[in-house]
PDB file of N, CA and C in Angstrom:
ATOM      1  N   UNK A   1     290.174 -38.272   8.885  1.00  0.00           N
ATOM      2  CA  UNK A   1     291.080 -39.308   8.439  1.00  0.00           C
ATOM      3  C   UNK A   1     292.507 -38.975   8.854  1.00  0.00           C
ATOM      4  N   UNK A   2     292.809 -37.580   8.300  1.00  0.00           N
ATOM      5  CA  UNK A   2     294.583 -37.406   9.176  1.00  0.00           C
ATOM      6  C   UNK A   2     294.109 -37.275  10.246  1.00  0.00           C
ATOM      7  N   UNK A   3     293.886 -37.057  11.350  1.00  0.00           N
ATOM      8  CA  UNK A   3     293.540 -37.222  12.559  1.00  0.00           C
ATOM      9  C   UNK A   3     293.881 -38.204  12.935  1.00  0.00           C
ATOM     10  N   UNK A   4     293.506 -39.267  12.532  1.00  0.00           N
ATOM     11  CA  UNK A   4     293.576 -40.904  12.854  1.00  0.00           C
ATOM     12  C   UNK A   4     294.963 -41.254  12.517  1.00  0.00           C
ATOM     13  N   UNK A   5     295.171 -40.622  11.114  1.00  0.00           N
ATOM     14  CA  UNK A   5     296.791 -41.207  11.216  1.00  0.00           C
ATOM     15  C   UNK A   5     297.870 -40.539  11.428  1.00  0.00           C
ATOM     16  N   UNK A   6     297.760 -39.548  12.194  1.00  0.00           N
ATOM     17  CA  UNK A   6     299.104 -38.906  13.285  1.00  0.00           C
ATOM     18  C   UNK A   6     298.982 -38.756  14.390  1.00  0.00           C
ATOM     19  N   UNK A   7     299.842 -38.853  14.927  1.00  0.00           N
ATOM     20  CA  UNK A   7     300.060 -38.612  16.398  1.00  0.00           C
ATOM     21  C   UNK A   7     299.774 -37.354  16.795  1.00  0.00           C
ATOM     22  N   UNK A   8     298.915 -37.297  18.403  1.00  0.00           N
ATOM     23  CA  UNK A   8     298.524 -35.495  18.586  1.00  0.00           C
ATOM     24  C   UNK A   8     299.516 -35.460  19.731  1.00  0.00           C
ATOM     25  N   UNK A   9     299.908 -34.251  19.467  1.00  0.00           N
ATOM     26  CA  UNK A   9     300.907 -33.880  20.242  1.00  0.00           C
ATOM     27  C   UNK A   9     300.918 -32.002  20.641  1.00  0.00           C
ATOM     28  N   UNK A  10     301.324 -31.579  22.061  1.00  0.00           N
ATOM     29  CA  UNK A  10     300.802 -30.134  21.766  1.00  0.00           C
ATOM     30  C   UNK A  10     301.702 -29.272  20.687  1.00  0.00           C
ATOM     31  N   UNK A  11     302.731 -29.926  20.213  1.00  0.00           N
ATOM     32  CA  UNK A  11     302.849 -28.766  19.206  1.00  0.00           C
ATOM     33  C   UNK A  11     302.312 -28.804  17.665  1.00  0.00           C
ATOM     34  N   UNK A  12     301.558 -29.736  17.320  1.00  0.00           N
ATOM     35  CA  UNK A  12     300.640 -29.668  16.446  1.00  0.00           C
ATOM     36  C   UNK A  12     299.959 -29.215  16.437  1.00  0.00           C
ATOM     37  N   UNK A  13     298.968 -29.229  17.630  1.00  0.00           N
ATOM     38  CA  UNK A  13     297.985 -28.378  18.226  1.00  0.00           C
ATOM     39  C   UNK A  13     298.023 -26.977  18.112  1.00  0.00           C
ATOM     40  N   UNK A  14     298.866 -26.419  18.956  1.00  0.00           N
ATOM     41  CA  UNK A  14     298.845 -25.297  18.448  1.00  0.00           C
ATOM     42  C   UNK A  14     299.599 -24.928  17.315  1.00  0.00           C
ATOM     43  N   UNK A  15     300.120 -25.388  16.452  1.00  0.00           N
ATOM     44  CA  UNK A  15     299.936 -24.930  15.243  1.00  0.00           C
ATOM     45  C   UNK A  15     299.099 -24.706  14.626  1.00  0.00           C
ATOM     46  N   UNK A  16     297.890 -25.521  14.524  1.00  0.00           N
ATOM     47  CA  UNK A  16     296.456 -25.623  13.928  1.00  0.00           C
ATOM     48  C   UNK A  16     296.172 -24.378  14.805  1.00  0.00           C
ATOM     49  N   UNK A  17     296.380 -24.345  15.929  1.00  0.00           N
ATOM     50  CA  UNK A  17     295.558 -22.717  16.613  1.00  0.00           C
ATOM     51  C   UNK A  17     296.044 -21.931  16.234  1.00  0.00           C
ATOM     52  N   UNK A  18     297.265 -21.573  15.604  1.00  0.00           N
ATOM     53  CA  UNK A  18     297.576 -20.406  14.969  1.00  0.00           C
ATOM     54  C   UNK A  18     297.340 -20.113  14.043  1.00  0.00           C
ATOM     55  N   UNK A  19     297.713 -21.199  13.001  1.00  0.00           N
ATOM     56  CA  UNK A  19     297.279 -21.356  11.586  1.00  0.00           C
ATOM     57  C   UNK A  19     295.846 -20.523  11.716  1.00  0.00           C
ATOM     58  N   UNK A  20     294.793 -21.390  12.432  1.00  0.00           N
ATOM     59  CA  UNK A  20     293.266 -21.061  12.435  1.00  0.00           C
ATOM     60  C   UNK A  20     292.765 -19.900  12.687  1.00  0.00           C
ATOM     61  N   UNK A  21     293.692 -19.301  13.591  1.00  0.00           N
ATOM     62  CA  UNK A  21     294.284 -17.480  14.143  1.00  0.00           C
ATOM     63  C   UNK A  21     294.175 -16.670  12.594  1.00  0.00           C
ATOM     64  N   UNK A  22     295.111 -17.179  12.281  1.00  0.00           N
ATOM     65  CA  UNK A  22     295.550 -16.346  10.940  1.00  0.00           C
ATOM     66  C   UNK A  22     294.702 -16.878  10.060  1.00  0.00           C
ATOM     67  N   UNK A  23     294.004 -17.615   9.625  1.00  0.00           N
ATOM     68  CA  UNK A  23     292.676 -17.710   8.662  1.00  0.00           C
ATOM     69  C   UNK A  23     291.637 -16.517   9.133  1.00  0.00           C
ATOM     70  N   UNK A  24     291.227 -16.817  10.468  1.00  0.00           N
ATOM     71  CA  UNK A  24     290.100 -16.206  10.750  1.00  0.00           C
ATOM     72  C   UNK A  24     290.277 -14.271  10.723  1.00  0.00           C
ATOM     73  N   UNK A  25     291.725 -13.958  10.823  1.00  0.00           N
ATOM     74  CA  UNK A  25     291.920 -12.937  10.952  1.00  0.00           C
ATOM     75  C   UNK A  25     292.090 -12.435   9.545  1.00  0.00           C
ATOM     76  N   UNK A  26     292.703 -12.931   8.693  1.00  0.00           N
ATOM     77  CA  UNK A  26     292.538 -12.585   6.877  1.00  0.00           C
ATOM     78  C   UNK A  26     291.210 -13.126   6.687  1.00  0.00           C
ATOM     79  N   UNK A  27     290.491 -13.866   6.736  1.00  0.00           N
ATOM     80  CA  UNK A  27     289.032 -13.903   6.709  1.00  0.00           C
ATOM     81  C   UNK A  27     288.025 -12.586   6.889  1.00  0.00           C
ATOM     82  N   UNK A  28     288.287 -12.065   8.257  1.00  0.00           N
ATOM     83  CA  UNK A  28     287.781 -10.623   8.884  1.00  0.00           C
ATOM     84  C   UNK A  28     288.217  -9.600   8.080  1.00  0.00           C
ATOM     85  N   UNK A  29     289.547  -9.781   7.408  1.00  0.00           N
ATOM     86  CA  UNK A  29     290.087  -8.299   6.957  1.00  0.00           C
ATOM     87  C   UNK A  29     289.009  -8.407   5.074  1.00  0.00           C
ATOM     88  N   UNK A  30     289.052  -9.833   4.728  1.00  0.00           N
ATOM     89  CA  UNK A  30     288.553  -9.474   3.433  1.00  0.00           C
ATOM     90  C   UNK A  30     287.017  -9.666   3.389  1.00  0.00           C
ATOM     91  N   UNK A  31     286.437  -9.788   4.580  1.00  0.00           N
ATOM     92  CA  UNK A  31     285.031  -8.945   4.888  1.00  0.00           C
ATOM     93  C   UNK A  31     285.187  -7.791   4.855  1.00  0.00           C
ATOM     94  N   UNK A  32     285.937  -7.271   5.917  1.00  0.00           N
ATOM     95  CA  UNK A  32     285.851  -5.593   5.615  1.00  0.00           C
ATOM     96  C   UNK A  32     285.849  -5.287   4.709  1.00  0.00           C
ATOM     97  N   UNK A  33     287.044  -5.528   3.550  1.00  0.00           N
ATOM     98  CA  UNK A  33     287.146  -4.871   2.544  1.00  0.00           C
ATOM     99  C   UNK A  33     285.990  -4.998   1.463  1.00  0.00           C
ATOM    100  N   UNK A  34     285.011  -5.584   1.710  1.00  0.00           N
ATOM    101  CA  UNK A  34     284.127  -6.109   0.821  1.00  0.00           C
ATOM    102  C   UNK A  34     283.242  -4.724   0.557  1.00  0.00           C
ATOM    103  N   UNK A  35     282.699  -4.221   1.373  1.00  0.00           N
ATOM    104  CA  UNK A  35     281.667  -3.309   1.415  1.00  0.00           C
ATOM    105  C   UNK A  35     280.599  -3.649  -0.200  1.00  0.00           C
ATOM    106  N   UNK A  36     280.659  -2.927  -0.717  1.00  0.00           N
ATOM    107  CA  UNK A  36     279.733  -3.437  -1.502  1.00  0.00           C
ATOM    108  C   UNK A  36     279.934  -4.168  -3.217  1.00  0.00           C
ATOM    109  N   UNK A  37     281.373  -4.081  -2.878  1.00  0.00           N
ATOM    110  CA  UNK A  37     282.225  -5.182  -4.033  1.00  0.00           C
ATOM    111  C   UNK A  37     281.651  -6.275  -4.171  1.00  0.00           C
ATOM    112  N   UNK A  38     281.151  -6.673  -5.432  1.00  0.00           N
ATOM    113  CA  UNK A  38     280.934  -7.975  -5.450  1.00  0.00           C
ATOM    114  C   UNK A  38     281.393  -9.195  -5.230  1.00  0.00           C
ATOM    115  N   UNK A  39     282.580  -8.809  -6.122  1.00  0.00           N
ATOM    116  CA  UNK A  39     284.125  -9.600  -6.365  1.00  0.00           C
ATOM    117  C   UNK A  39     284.626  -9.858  -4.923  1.00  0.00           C
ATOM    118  N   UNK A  40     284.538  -9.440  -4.300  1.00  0.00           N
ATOM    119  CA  UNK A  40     285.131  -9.426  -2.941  1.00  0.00           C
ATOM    120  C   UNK A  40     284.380 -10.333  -1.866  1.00  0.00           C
ATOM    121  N   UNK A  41     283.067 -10.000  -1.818  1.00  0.00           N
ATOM    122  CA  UNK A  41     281.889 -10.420  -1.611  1.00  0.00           C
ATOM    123  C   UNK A  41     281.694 -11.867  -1.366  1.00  0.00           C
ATOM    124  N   UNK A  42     281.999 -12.293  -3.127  1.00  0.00           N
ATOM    125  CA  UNK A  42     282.202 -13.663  -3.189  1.00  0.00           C
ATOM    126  C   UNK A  42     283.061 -14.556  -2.659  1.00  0.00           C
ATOM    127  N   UNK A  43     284.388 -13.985  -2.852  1.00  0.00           N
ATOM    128  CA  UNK A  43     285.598 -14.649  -2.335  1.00  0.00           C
ATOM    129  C   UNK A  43     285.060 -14.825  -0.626  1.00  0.00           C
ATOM    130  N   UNK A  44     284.922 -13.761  -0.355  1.00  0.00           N
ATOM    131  CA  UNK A  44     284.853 -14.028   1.211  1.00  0.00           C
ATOM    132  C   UNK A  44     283.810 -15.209   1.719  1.00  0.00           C
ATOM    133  N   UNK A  45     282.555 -14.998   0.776  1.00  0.00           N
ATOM    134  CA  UNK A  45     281.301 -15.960   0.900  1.00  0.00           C
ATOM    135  C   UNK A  45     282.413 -17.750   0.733  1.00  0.00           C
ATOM    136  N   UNK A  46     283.170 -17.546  -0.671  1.00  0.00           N
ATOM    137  CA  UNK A  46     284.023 -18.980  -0.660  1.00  0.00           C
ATOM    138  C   UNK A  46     284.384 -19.400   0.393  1.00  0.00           C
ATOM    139  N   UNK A  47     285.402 -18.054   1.287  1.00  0.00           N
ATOM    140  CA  UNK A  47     286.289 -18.396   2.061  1.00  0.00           C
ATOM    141  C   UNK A  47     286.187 -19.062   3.233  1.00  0.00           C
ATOM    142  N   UNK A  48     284.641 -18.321   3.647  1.00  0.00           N
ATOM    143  CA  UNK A  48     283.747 -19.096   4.331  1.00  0.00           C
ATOM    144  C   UNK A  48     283.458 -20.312   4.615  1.00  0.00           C
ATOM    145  N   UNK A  49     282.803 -20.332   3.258  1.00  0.00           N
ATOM    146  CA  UNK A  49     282.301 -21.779   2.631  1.00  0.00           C
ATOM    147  C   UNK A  49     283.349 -23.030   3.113  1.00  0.00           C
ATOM    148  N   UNK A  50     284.558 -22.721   2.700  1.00  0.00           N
ATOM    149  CA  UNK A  50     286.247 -23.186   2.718  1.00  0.00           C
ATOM    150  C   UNK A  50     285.866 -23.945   3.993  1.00  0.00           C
ATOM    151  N   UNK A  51     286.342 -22.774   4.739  1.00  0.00           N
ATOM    152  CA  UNK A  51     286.570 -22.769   6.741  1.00  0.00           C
ATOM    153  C   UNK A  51     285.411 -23.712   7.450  1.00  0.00           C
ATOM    154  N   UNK A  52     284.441 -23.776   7.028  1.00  0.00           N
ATOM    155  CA  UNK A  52     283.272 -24.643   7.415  1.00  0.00           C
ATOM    156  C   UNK A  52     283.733 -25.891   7.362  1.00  0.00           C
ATOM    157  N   UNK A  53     284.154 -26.414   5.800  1.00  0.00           N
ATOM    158  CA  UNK A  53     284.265 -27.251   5.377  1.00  0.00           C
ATOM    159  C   UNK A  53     285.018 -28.301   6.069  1.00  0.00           C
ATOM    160  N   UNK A  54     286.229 -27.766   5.789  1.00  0.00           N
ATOM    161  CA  UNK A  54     287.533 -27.761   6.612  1.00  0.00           C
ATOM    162  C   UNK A  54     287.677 -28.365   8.063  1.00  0.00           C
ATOM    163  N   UNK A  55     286.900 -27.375   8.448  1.00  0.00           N
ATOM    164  CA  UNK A  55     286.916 -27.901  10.131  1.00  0.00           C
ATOM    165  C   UNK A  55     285.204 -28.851  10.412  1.00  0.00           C
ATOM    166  N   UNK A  56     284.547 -29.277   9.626  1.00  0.00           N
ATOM    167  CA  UNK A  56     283.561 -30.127   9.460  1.00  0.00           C
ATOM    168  C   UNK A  56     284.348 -31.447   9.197  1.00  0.00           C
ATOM    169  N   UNK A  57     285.763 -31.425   8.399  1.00  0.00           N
ATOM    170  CA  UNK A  57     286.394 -32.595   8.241  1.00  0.00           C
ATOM    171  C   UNK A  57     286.763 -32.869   9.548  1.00  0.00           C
ATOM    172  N   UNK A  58     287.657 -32.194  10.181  1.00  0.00           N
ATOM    173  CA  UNK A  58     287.976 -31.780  11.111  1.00  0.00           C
ATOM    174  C   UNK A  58     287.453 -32.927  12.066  1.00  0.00           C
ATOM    175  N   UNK A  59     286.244 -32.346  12.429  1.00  0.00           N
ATOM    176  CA  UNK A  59     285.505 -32.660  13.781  1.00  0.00           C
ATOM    177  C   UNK A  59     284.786 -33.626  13.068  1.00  0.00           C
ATOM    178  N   UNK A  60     284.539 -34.475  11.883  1.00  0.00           N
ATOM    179  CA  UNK A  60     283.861 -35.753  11.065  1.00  0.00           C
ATOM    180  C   UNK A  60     284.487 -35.959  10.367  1.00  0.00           C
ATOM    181  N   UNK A  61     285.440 -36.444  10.729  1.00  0.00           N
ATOM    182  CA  UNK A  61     286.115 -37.022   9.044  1.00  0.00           C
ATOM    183  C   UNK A  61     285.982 -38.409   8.819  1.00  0.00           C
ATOM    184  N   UNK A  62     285.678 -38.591   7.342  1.00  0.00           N
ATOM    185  CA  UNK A  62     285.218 -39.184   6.714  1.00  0.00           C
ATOM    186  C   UNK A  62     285.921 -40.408   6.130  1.00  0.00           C
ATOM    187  N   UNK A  63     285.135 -41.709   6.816  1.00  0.00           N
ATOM    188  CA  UNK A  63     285.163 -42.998   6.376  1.00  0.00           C
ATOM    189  C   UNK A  63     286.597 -43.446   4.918  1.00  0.00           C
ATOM    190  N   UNK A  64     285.792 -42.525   4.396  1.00  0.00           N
ATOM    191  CA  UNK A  64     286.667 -42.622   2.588  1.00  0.00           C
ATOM    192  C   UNK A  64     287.901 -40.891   2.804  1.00  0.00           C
ATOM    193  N   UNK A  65     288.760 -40.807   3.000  1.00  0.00           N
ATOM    194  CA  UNK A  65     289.890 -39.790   2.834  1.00  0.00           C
ATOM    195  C   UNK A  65     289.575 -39.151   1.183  1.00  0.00           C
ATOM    196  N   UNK A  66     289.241 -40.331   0.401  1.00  0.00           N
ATOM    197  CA  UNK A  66     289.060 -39.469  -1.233  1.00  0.00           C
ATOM    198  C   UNK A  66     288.087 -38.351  -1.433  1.00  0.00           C
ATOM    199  N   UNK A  67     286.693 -38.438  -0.289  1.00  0.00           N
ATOM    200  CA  UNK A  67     286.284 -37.622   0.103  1.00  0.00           C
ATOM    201  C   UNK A  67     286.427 -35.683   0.603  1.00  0.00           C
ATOM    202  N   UNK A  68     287.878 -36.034   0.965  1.00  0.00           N
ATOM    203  CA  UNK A  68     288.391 -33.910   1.789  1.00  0.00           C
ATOM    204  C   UNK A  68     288.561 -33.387   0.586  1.00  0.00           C
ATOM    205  N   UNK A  69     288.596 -32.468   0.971  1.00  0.00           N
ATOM    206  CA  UNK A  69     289.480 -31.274   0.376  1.00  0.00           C
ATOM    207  C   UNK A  69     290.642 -31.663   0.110  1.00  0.00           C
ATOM    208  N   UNK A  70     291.715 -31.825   0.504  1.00  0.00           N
ATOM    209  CA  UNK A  70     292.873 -31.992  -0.080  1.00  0.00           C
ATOM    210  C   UNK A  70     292.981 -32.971  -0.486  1.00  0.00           C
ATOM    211  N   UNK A  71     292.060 -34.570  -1.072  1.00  0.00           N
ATOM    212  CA  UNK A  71     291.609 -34.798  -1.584  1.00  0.00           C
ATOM    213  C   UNK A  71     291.300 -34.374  -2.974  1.00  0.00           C
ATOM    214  N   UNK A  72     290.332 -33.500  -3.258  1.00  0.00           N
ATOM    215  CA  UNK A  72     289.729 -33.280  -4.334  1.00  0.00           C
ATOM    216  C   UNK A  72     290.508 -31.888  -5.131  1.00  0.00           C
ATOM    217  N   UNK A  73     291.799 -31.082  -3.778  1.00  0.00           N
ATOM    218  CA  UNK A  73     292.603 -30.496  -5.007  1.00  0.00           C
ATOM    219  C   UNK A  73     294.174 -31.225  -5.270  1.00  0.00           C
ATOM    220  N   UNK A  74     293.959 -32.440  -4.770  1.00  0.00           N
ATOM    221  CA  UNK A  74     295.369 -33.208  -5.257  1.00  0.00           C
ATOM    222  C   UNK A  74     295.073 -33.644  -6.571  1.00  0.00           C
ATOM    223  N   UNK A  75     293.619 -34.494  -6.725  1.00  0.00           N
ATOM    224  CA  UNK A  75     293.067 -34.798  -7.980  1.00  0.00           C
ATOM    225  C   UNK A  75     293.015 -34.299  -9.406  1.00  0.00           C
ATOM    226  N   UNK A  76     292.559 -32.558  -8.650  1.00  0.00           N
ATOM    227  CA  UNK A  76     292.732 -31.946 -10.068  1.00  0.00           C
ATOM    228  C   UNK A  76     294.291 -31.586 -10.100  1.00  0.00           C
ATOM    229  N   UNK A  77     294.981 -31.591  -9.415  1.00  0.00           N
ATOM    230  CA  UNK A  77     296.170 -31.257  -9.884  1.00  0.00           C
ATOM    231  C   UNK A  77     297.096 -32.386 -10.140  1.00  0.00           C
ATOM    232  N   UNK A  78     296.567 -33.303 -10.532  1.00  0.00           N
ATOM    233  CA  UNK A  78     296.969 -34.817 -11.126  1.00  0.00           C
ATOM    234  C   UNK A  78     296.221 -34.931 -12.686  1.00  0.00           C
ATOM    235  N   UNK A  79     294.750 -34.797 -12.327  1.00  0.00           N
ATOM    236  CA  UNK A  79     294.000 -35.108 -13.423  1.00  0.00           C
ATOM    237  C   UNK A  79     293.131 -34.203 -14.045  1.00  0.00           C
ATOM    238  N   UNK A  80     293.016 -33.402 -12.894  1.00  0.00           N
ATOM    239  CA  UNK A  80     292.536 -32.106 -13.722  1.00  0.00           C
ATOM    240  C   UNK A  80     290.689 -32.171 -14.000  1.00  0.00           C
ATOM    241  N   UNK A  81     290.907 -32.830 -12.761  1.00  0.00           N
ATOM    242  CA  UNK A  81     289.061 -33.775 -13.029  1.00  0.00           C
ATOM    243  C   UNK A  81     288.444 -33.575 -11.583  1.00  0.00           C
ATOM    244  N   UNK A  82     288.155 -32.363 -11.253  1.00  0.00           N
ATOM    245  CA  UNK A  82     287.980 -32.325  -9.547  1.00  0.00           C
ATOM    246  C   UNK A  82     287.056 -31.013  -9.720  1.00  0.00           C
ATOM    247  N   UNK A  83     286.166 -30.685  -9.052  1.00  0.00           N
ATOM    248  CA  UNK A  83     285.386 -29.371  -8.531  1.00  0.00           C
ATOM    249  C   UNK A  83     285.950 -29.020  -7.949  1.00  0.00           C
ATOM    250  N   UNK A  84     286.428 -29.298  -6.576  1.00  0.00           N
ATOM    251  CA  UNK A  84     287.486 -28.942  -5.769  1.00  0.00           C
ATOM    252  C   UNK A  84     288.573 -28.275  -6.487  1.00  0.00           C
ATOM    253  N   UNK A  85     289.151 -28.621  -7.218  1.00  0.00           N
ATOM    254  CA  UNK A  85     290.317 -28.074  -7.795  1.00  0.00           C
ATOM    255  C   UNK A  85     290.128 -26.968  -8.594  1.00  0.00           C
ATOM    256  N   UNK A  86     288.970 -26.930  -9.450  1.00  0.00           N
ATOM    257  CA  UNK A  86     288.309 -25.997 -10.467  1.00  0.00           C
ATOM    258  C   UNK A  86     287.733 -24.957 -10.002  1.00  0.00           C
ATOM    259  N   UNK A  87     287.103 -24.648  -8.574  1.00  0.00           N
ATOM    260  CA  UNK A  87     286.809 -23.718  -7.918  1.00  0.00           C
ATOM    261  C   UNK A  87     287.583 -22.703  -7.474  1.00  0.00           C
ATOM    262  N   UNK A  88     288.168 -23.889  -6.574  1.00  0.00           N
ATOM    263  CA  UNK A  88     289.771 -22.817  -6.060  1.00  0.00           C
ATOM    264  C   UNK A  88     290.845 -22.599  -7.108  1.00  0.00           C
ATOM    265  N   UNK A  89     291.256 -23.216  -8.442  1.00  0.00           N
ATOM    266  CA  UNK A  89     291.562 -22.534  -9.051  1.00  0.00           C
ATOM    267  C   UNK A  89     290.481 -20.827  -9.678  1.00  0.00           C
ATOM    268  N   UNK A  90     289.611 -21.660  -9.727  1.00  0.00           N
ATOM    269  CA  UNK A  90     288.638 -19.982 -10.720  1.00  0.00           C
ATOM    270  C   UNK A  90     288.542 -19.005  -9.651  1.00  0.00           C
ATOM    271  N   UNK A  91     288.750 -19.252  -8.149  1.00  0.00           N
ATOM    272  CA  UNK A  91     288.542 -17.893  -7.106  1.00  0.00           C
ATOM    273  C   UNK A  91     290.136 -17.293  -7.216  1.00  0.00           C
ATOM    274  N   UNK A  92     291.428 -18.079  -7.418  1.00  0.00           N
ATOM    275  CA  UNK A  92     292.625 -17.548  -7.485  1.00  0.00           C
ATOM    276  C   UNK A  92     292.500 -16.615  -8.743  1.00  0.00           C
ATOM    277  N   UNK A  93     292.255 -17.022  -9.459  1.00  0.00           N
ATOM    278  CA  UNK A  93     292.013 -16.298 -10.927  1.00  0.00           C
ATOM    279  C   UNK A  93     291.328 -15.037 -10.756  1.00  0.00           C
ATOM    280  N   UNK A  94     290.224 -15.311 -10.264  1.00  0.00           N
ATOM    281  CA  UNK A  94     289.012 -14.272 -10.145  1.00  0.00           C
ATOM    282  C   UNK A  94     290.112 -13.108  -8.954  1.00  0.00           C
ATOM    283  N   UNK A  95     290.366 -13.532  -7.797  1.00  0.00           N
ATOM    284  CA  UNK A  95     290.962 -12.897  -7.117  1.00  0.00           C
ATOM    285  C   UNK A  95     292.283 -12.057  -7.467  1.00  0.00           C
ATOM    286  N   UNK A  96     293.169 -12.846  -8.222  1.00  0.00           N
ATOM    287  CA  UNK A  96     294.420 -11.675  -9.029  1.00  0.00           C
ATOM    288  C   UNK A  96     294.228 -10.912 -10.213  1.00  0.00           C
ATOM    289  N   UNK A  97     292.690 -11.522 -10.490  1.00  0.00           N
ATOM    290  CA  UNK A  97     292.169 -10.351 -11.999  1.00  0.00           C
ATOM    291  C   UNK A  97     291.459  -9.082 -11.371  1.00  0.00           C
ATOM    292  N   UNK A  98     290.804  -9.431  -9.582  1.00  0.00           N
ATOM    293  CA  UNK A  98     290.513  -8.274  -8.885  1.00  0.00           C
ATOM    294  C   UNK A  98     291.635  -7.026  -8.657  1.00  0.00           C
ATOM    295  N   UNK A  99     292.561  -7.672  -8.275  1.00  0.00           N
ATOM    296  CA  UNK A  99     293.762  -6.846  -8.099  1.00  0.00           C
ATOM    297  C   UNK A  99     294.149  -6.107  -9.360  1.00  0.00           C
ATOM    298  N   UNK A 100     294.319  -7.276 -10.294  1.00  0.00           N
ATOM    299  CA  UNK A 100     294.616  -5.837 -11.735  1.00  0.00           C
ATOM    300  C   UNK A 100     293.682  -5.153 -11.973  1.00  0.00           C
ATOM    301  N   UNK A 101     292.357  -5.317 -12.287  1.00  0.00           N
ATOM    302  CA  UNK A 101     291.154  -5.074 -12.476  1.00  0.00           C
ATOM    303  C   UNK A 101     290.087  -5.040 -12.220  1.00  0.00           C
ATOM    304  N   UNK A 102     289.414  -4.345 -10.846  1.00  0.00           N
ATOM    305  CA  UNK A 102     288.013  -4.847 -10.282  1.00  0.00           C
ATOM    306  C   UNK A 102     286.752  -5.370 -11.293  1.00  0.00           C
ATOM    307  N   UNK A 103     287.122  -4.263 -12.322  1.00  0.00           N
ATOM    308  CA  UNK A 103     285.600  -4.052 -13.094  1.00  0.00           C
ATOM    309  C   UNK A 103     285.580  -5.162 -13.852  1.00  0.00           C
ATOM    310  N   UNK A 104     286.957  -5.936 -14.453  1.00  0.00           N
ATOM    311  CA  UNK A 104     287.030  -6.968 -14.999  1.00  0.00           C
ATOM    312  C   UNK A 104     286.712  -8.324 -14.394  1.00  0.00           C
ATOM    313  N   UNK A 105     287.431  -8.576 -13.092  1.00  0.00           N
ATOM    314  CA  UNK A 105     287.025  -9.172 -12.447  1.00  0.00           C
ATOM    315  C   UNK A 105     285.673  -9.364 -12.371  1.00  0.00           C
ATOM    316  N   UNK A 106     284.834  -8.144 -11.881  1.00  0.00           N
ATOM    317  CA  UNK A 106     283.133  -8.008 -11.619  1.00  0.00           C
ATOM    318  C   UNK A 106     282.626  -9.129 -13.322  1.00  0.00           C
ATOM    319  N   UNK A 107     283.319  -8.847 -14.222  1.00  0.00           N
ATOM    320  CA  UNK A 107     282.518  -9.237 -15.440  1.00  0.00           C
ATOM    321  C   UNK A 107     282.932 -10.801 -15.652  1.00  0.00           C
ATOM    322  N   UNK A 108     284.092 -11.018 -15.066  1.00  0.00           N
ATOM    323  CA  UNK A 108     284.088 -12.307 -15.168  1.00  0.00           C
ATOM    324  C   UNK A 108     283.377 -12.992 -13.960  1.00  0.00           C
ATOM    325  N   UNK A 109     283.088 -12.932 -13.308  1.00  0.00           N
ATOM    326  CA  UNK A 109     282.426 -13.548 -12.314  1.00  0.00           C
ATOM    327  C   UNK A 109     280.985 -13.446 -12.223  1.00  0.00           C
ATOM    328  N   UNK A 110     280.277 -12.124 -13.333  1.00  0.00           N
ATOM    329  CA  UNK A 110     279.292 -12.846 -14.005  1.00  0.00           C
ATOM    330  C   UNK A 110     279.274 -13.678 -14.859  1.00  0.00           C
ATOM    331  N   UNK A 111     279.825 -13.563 -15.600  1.00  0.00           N
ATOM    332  CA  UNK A 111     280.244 -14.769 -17.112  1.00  0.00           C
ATOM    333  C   UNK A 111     280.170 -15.888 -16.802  1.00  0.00           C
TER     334      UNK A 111
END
């Protein structure tokens, strides 16, 4: 859908190639760090999940715009009524409770 409604031009372009640079490269680093962290594990499995997504809009985007991702975290951060929004909020969460606390983290992300 943004696709359709901006103009492509090469310095958009490669912005998205850099941008996509620097995803894929913090992507790689928090694989590594995963080893057998759970907590870590997951996020990266999200982050994944994310990047697929993302560039699936990307290369299909969709009829209805209410449909994306940015989409569904504008929603919750309007209404507070989105999966989208509730996910990536609970991996931010999960992710700065890793940093204070792995083991805590580990227990909330069973919970």
């Amino acid at each position: 859908m943004l696709a359709s409604r901006r103009e492509d031009t090469s310095d958009h372009q490669n912005y998205a190639d850099e941008e996509s640079a620097r995803y894929r490269n913090a992507l790689q680093t928090i694989i590594d760090m995963a080893g057998d962290d759970v907590v870590v594990a997951e996020i990266a499995a999200y982050l994944t999940t994310l990047g697929g997504r993302v560039q699936n809009e990307l290369d299909q985007p969709s009829r209805d715009a209410r449909d994306s991702l940015a989409a569904g975290v504008a929603r919750g951060l309007v209404s507070s009524n989105s999966d989208d929004f509730t996910t990536l909020d609970a991996l931010l969460t999960l992710s700065l409770q890793w940093d204070l606390d792995p083991d805590v983290a580990a227990r909330l992300l069973d919970g």
